[in-house]
PDB file of N, CA and C in Angstrom:
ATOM      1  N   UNK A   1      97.836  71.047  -8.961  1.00  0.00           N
ATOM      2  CA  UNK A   1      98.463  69.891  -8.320  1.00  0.00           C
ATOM      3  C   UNK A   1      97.435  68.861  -7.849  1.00  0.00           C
ATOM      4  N   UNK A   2      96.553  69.044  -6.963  1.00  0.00           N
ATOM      5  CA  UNK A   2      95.408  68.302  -6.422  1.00  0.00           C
ATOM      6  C   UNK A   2      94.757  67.664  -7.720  1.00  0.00           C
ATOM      7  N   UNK A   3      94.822  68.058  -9.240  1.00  0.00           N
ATOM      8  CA  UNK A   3      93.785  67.750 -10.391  1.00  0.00           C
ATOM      9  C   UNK A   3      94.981  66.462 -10.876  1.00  0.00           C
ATOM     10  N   UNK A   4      96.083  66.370 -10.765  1.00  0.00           N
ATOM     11  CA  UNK A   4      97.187  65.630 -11.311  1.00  0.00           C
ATOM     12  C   UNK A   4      96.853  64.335  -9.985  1.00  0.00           C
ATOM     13  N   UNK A   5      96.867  64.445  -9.021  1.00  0.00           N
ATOM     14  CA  UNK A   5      96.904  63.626  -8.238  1.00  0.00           C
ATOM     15  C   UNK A   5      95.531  63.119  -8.515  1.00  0.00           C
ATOM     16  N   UNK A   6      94.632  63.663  -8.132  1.00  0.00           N
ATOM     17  CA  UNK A   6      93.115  63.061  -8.063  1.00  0.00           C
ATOM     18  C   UNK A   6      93.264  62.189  -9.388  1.00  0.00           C
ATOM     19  N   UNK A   7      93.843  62.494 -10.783  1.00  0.00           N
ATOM     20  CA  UNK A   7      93.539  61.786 -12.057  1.00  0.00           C
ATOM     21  C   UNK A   7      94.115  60.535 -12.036  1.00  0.00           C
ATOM     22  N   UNK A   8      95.381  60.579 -11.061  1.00  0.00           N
ATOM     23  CA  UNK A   8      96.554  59.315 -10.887  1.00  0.00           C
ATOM     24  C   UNK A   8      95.652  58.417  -9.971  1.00  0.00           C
ATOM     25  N   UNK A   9      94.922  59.257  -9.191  1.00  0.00           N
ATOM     26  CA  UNK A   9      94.797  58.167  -8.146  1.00  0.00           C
ATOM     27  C   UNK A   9      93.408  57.339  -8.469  1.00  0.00           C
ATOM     28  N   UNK A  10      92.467  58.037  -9.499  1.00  0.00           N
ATOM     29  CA  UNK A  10      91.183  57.368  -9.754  1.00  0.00           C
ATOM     30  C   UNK A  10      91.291  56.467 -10.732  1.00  0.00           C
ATOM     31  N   UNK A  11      92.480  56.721 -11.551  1.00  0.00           N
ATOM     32  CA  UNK A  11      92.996  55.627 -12.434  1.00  0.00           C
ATOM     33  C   UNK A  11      93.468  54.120 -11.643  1.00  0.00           C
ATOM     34  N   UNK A  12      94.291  54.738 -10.941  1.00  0.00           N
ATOM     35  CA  UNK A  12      95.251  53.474 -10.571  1.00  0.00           C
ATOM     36  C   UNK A  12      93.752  52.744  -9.770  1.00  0.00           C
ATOM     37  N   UNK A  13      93.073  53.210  -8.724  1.00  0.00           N
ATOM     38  CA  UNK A  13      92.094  52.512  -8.228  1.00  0.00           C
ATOM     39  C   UNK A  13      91.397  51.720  -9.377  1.00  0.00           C
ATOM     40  N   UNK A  14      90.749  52.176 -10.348  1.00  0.00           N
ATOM     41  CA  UNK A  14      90.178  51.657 -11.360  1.00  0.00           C
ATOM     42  C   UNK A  14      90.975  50.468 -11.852  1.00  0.00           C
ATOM     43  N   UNK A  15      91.948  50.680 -12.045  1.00  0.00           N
ATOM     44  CA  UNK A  15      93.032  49.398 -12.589  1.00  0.00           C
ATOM     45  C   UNK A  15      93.156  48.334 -11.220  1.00  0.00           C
ATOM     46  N   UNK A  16      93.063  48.526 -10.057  1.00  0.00           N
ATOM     47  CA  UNK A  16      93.115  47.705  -9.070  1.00  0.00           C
ATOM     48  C   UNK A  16      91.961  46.986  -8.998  1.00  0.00           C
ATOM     49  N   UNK A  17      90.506  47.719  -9.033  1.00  0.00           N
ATOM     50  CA  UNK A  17      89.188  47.080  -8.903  1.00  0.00           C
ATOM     51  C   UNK A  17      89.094  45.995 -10.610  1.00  0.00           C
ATOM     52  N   UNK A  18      89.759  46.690 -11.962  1.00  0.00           N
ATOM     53  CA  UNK A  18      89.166  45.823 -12.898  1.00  0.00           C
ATOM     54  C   UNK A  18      89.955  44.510 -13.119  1.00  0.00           C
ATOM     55  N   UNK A  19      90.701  44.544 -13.137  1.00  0.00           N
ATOM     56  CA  UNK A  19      92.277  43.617 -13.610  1.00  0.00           C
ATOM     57  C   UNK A  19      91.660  42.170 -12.832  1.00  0.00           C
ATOM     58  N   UNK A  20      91.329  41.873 -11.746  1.00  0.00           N
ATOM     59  CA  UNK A  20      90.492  40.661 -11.237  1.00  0.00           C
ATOM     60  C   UNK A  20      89.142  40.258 -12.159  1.00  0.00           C
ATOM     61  N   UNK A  21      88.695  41.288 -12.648  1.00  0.00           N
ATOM     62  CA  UNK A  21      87.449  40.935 -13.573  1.00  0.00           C
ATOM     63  C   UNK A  21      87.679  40.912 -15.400  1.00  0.00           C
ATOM     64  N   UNK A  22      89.308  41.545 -15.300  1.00  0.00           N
ATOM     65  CA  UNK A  22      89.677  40.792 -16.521  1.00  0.00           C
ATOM     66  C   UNK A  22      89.957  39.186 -16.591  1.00  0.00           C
ATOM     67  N   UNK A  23      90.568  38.522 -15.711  1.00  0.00           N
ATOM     68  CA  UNK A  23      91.315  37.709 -15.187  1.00  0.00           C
ATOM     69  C   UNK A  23      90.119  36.753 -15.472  1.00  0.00           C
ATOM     70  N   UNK A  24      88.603  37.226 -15.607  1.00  0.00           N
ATOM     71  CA  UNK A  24      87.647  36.244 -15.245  1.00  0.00           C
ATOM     72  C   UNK A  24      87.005  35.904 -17.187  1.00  0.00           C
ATOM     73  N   UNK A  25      88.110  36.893 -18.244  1.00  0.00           N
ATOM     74  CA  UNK A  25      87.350  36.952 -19.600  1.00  0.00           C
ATOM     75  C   UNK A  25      87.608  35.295 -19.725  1.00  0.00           C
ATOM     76  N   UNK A  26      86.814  35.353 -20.625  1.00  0.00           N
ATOM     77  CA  UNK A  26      87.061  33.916 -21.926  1.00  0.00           C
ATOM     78  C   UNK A  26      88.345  33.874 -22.140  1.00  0.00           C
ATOM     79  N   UNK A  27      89.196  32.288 -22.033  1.00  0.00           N
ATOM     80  CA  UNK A  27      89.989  32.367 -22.660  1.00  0.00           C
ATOM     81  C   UNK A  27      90.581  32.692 -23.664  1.00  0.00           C
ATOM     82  N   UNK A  28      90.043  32.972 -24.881  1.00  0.00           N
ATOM     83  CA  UNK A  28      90.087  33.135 -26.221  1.00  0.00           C
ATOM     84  C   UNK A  28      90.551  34.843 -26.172  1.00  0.00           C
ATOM     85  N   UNK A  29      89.657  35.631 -25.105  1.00  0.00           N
ATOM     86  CA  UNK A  29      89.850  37.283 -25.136  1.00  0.00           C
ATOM     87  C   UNK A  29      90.164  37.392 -24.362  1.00  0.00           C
ATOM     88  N   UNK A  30      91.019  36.552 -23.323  1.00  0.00           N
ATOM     89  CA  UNK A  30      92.075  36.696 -21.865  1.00  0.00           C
ATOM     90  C   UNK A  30      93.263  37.814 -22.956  1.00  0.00           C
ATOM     91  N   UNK A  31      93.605  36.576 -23.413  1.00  0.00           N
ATOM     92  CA  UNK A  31      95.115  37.366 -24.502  1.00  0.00           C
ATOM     93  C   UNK A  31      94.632  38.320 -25.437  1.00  0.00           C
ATOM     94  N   UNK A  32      93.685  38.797 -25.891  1.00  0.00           N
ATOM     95  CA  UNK A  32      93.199  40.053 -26.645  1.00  0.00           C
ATOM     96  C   UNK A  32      92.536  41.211 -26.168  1.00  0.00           C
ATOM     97  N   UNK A  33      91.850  40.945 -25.745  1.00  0.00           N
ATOM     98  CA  UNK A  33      90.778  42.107 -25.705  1.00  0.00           C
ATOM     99  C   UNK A  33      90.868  42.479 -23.892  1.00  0.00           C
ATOM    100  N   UNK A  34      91.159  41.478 -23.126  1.00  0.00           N
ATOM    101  CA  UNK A  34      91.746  42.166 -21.904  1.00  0.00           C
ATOM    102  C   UNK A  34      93.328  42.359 -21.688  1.00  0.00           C
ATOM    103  N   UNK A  35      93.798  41.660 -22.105  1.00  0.00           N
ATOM    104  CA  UNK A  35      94.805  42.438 -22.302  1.00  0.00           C
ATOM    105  C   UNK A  35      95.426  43.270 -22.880  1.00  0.00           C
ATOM    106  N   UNK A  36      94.537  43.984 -24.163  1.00  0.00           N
ATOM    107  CA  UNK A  36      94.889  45.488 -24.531  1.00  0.00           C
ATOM    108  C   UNK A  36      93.667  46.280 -23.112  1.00  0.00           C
ATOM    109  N   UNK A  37      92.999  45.771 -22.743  1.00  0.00           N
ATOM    110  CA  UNK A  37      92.474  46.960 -21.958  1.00  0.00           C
ATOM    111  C   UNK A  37      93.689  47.564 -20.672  1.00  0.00           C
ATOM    112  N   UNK A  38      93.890  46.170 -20.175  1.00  0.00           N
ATOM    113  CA  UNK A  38      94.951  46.244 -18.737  1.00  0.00           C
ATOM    114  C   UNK A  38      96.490  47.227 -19.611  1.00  0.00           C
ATOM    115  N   UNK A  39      96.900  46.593 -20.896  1.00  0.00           N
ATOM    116  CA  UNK A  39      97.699  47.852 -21.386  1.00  0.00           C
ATOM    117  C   UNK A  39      97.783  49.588 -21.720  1.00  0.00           C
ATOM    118  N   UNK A  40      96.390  49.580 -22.287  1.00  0.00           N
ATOM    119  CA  UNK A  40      95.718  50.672 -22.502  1.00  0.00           C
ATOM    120  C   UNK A  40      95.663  51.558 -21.156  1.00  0.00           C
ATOM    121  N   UNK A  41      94.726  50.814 -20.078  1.00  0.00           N
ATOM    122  CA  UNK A  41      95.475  51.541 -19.016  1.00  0.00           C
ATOM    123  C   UNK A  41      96.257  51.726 -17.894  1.00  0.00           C
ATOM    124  N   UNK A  42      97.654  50.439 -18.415  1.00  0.00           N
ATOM    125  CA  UNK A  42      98.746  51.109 -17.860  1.00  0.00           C
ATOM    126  C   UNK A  42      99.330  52.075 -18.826  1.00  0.00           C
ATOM    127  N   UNK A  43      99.000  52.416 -20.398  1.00  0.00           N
ATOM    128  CA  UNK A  43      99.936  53.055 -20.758  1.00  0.00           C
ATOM    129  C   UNK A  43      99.426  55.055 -20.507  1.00  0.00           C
ATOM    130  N   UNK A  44      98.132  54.770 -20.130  1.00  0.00           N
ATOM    131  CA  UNK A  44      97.250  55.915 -19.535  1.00  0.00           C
ATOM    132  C   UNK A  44      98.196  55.936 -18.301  1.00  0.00           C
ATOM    133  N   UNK A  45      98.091  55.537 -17.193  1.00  0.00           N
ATOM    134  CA  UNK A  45      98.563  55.636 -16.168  1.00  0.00           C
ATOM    135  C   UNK A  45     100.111  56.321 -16.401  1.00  0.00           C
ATOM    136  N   UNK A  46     100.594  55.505 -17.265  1.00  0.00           N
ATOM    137  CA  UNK A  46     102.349  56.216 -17.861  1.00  0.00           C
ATOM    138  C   UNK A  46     102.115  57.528 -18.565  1.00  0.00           C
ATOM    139  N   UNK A  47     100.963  57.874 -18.908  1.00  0.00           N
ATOM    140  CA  UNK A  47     101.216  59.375 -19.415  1.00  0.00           C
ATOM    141  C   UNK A  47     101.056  60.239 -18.555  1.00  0.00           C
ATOM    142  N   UNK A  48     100.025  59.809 -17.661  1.00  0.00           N
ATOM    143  CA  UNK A  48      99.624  60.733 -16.582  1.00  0.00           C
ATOM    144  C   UNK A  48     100.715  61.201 -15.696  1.00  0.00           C
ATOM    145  N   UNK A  49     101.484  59.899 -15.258  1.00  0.00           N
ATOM    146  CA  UNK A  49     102.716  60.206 -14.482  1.00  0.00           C
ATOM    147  C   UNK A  49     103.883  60.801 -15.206  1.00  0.00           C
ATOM    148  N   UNK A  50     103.912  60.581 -16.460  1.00  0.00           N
ATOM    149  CA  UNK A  50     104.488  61.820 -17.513  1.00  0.00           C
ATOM    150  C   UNK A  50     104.585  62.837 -17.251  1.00  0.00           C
ATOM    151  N   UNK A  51     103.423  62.985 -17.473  1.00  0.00           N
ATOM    152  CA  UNK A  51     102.411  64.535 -17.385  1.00  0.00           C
ATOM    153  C   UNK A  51     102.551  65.260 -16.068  1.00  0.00           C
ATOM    154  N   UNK A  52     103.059  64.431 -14.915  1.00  0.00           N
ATOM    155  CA  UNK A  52     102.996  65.144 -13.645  1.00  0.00           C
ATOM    156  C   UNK A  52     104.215  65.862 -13.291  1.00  0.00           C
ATOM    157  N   UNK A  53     105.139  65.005 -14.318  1.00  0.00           N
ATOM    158  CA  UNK A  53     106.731  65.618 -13.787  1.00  0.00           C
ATOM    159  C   UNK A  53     107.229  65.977 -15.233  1.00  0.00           C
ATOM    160  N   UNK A  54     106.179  66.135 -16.142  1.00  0.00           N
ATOM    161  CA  UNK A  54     106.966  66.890 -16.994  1.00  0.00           C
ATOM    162  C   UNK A  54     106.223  69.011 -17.107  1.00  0.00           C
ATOM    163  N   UNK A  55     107.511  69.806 -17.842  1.00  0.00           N
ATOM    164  CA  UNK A  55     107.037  71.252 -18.366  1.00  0.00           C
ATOM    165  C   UNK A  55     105.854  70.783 -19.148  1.00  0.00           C
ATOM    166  N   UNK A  56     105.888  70.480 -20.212  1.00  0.00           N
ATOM    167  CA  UNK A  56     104.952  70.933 -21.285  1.00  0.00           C
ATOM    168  C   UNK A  56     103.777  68.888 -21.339  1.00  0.00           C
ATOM    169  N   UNK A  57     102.519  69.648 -20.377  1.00  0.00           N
ATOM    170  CA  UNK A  57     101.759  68.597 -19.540  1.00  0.00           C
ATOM    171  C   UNK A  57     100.893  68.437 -21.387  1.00  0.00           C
ATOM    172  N   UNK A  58     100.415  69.865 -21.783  1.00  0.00           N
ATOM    173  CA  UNK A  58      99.427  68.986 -22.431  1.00  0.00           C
ATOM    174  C   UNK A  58      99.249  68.445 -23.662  1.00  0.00           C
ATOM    175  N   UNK A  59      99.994  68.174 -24.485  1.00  0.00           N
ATOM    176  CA  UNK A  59      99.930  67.104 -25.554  1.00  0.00           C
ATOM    177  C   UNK A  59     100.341  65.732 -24.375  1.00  0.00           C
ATOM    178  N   UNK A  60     101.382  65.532 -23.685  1.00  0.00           N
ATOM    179  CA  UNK A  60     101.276  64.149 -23.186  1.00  0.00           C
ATOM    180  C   UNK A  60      99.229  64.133 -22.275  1.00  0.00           C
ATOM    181  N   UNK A  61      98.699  64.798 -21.617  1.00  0.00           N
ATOM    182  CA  UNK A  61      97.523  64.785 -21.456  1.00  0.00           C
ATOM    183  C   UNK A  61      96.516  64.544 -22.541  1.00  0.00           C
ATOM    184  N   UNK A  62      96.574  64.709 -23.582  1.00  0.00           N
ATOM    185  CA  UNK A  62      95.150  64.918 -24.662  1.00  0.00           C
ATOM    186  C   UNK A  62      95.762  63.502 -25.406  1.00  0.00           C
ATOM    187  N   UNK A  63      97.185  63.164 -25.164  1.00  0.00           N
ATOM    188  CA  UNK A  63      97.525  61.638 -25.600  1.00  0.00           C
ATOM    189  C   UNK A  63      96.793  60.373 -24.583  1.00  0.00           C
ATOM    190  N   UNK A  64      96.758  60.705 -23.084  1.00  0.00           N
ATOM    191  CA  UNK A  64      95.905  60.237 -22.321  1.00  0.00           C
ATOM    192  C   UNK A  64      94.234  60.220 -22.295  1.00  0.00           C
ATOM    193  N   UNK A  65      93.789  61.565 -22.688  1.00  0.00           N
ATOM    194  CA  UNK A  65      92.352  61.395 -23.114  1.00  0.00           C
ATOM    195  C   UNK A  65      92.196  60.677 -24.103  1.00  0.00           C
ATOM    196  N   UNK A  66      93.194  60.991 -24.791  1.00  0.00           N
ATOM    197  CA  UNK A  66      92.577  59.909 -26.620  1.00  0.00           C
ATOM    198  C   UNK A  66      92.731  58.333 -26.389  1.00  0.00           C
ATOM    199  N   UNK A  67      93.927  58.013 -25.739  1.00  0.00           N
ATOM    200  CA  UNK A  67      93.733  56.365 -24.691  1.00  0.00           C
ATOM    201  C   UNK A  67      92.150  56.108 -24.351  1.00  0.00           C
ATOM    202  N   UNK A  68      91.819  56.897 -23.318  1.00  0.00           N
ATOM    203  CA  UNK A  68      90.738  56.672 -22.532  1.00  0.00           C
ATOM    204  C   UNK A  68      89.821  56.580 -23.206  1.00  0.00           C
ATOM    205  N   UNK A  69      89.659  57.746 -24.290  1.00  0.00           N
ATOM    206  CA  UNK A  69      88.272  57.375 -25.050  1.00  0.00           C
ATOM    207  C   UNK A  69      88.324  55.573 -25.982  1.00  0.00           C
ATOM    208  N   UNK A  70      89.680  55.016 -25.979  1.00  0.00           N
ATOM    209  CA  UNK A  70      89.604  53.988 -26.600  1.00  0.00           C
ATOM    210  C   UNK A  70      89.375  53.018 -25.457  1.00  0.00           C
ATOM    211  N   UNK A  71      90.137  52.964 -24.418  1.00  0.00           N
ATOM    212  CA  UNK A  71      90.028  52.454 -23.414  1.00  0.00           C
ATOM    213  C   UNK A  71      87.870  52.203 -22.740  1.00  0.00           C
ATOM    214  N   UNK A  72      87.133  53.620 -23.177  1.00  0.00           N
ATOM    215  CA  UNK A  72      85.881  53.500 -23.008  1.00  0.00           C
ATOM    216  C   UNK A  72      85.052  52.315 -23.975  1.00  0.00           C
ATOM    217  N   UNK A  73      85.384  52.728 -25.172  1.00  0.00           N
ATOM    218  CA  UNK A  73      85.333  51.511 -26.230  1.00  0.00           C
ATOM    219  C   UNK A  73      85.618  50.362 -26.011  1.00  0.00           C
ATOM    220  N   UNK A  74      86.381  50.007 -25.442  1.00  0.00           N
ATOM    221  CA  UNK A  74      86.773  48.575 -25.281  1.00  0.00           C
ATOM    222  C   UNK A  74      86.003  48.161 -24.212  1.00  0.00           C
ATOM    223  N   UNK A  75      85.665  48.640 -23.322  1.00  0.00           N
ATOM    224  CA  UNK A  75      85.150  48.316 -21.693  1.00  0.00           C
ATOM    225  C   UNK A  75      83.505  47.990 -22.321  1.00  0.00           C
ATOM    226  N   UNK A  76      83.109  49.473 -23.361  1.00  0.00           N
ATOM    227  CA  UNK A  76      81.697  49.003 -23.962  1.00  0.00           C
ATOM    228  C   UNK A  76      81.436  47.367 -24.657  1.00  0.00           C
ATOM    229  N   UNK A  77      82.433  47.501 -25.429  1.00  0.00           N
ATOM    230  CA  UNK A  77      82.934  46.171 -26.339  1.00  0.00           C
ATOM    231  C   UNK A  77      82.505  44.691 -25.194  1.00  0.00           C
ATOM    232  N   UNK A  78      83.401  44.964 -24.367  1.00  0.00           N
ATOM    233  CA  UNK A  78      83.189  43.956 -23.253  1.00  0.00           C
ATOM    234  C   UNK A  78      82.008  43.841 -22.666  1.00  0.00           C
ATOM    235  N   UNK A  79      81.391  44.501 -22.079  1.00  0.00           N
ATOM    236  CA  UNK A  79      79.875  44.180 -22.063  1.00  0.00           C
ATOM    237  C   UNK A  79      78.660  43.689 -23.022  1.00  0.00           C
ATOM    238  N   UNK A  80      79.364  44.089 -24.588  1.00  0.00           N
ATOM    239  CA  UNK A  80      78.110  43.993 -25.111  1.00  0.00           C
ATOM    240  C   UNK A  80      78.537  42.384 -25.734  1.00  0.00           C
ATOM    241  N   UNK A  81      79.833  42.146 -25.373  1.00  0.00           N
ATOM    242  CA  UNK A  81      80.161  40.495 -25.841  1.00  0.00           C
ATOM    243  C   UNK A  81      79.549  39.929 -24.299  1.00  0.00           C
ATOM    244  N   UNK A  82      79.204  40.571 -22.968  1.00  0.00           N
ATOM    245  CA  UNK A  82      78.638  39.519 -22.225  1.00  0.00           C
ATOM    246  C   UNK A  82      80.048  38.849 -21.487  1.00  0.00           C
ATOM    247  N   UNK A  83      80.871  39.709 -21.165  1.00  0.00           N
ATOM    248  CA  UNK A  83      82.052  39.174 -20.236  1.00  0.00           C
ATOM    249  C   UNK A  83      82.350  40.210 -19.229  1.00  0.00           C
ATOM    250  N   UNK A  84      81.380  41.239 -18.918  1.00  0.00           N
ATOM    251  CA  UNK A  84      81.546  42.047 -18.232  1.00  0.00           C
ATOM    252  C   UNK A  84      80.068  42.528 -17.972  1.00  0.00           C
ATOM    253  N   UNK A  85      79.466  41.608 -16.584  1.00  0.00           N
ATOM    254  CA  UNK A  85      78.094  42.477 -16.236  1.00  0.00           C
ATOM    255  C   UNK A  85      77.224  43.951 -16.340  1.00  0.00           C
ATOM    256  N   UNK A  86      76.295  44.366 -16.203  1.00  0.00           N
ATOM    257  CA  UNK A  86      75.418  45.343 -16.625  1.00  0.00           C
ATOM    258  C   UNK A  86      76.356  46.629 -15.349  1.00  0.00           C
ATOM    259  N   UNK A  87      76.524  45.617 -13.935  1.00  0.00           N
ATOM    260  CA  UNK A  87      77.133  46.581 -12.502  1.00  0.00           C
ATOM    261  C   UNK A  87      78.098  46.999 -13.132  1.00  0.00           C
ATOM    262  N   UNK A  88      78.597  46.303 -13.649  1.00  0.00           N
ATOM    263  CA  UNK A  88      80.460  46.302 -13.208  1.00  0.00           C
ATOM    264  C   UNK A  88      80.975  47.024 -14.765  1.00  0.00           C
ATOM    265  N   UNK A  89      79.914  47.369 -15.845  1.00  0.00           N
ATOM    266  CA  UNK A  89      79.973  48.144 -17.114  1.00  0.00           C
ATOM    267  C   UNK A  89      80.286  50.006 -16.399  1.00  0.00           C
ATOM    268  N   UNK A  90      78.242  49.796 -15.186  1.00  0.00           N
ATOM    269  CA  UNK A  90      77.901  50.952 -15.002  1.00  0.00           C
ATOM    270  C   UNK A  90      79.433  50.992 -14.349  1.00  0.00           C
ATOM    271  N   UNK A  91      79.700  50.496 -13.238  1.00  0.00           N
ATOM    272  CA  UNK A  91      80.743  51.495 -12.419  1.00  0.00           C
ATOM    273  C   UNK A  91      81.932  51.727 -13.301  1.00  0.00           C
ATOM    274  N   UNK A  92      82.234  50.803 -14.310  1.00  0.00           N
ATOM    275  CA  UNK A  92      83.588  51.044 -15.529  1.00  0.00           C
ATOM    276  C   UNK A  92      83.390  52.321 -16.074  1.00  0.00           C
ATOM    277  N   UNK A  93      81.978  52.418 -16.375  1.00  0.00           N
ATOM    278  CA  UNK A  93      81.542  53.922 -17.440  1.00  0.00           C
ATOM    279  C   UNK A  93      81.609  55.035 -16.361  1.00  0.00           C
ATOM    280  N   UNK A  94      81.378  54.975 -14.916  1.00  0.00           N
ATOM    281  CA  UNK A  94      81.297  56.067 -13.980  1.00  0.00           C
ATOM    282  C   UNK A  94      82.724  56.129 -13.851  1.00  0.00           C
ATOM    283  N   UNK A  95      83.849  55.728 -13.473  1.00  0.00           N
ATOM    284  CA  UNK A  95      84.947  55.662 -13.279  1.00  0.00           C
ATOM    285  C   UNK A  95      85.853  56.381 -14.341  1.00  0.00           C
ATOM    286  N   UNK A  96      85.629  55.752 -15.705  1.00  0.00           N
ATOM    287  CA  UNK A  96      86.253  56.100 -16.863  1.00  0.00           C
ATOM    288  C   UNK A  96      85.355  57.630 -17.027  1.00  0.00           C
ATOM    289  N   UNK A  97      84.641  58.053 -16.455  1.00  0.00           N
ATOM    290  CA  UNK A  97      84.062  59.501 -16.706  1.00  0.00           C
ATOM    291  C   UNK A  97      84.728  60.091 -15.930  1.00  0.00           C
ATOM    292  N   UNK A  98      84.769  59.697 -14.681  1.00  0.00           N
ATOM    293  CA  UNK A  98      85.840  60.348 -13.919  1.00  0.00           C
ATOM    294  C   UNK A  98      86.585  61.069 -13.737  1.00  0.00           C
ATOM    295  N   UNK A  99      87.580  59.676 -14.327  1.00  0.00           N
ATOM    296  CA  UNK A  99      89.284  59.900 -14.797  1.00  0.00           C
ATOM    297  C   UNK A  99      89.245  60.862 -15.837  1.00  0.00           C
ATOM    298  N   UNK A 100      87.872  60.850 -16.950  1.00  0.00           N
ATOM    299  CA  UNK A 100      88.447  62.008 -17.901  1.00  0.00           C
ATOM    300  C   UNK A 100      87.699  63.413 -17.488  1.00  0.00           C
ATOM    301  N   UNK A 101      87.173  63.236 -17.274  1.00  0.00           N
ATOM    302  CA  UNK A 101      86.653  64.691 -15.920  1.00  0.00           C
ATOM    303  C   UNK A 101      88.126  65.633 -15.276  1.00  0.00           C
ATOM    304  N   UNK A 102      88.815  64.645 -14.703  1.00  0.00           N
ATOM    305  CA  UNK A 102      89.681  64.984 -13.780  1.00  0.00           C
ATOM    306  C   UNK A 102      91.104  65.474 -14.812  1.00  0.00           C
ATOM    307  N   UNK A 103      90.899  64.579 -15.949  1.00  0.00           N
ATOM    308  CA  UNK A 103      92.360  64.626 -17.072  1.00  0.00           C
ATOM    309  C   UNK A 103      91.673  65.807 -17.700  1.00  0.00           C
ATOM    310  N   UNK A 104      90.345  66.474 -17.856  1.00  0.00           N
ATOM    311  CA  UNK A 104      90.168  67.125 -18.519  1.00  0.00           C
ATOM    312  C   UNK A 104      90.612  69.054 -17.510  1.00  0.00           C
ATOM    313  N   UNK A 105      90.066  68.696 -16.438  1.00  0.00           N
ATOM    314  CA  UNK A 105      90.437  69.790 -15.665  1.00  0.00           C
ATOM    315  C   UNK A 105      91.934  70.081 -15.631  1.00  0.00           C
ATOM    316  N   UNK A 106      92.418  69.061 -15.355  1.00  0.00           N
ATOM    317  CA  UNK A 106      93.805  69.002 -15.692  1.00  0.00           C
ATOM    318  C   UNK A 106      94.391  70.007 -16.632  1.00  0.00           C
ATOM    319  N   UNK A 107      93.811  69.694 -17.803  1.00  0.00           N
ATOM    320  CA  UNK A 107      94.245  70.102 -19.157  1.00  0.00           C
ATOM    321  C   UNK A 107      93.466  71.987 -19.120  1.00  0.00           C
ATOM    322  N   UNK A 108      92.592  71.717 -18.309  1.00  0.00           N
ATOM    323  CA  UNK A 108      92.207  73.499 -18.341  1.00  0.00           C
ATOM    324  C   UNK A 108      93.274  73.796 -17.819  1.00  0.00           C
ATOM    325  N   UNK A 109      93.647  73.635 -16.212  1.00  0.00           N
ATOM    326  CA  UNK A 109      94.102  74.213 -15.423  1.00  0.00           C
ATOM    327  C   UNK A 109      95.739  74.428 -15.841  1.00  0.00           C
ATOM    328  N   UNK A 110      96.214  73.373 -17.044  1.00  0.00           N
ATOM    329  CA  UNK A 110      97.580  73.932 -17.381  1.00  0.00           C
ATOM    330  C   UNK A 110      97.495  74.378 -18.713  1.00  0.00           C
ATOM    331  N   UNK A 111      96.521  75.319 -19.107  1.00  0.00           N
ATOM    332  CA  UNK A 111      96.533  76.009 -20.538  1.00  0.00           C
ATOM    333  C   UNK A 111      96.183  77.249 -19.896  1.00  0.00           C
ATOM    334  N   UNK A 112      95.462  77.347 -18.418  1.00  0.00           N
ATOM    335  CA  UNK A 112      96.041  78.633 -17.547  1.00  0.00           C
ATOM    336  C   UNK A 112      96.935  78.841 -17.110  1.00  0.00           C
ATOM    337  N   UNK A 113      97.612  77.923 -16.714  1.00  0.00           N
ATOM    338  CA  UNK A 113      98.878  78.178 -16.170  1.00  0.00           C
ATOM    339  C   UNK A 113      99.518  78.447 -17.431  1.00  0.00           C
ATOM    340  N   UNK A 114     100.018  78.137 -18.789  1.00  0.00           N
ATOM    341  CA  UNK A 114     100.586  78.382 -19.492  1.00  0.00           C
ATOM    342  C   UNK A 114     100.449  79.652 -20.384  1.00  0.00           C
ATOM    343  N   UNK A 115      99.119  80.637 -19.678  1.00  0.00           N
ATOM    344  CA  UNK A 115      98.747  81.749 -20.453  1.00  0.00           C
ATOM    345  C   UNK A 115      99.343  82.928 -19.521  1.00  0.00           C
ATOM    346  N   UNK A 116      99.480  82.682 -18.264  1.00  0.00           N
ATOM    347  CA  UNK A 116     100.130  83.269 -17.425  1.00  0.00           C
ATOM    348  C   UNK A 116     101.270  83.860 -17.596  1.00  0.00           C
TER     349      UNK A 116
END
């Protein structure tokens, strides 16, 4: 329970701190490239909360890691076009390690529970 919450809640923070520093892309990648990120992870955020109230957590979970690893890609993408500083990459890449840290324990802790 505590691994479901901690994953919801380091996400949603993450989406609160970046979404102002999308807001700041190039016009041209306002409508592309940040806005598949801000989708990407709300649609992370929608699996997770999936995942919290549903039986069978982990295919909707490993559908959330496979987001994130794209979601990491894109955040790289953004820095190396120079619309997202060297700080604000590092804390994206610490954050997005995080969240899959936490989605990954997750995913142990209910393939024990499901061996039980």
């Amino acid at each position: 329970m505590p691994t479901q919450i901690d994953s919801i809640t380091k996400l949603y923070d993450f989406i609160i701190w970046i979404i102002p520093k999308l807001e700041k892309y190039p016009r041209a990648q306002k409508y592309v490239l940040a806005d598949r990120i801000e989708n990407l992870m709300l649609d992370i955020l929608e699996l997770l909360i999936n995942a919290a109230y549903s039986k069978k957590k982990s295919e909707t979970l490993r559908q959330a890691n496979l987001k994130l690893e794209m979601l990491r890609y894109l955040i790289r993408l953004s820095k190396d076009l120079k619309f997202i500083n060297i700080k604000s990459y590092n804390y994206s890449a610490q954050s997005i390690n995080d969240i899959g840290i936490s989605i990954g324990g997750w995913l142990r802790y209910t393939a024990r529970e499901n061996v039980q």
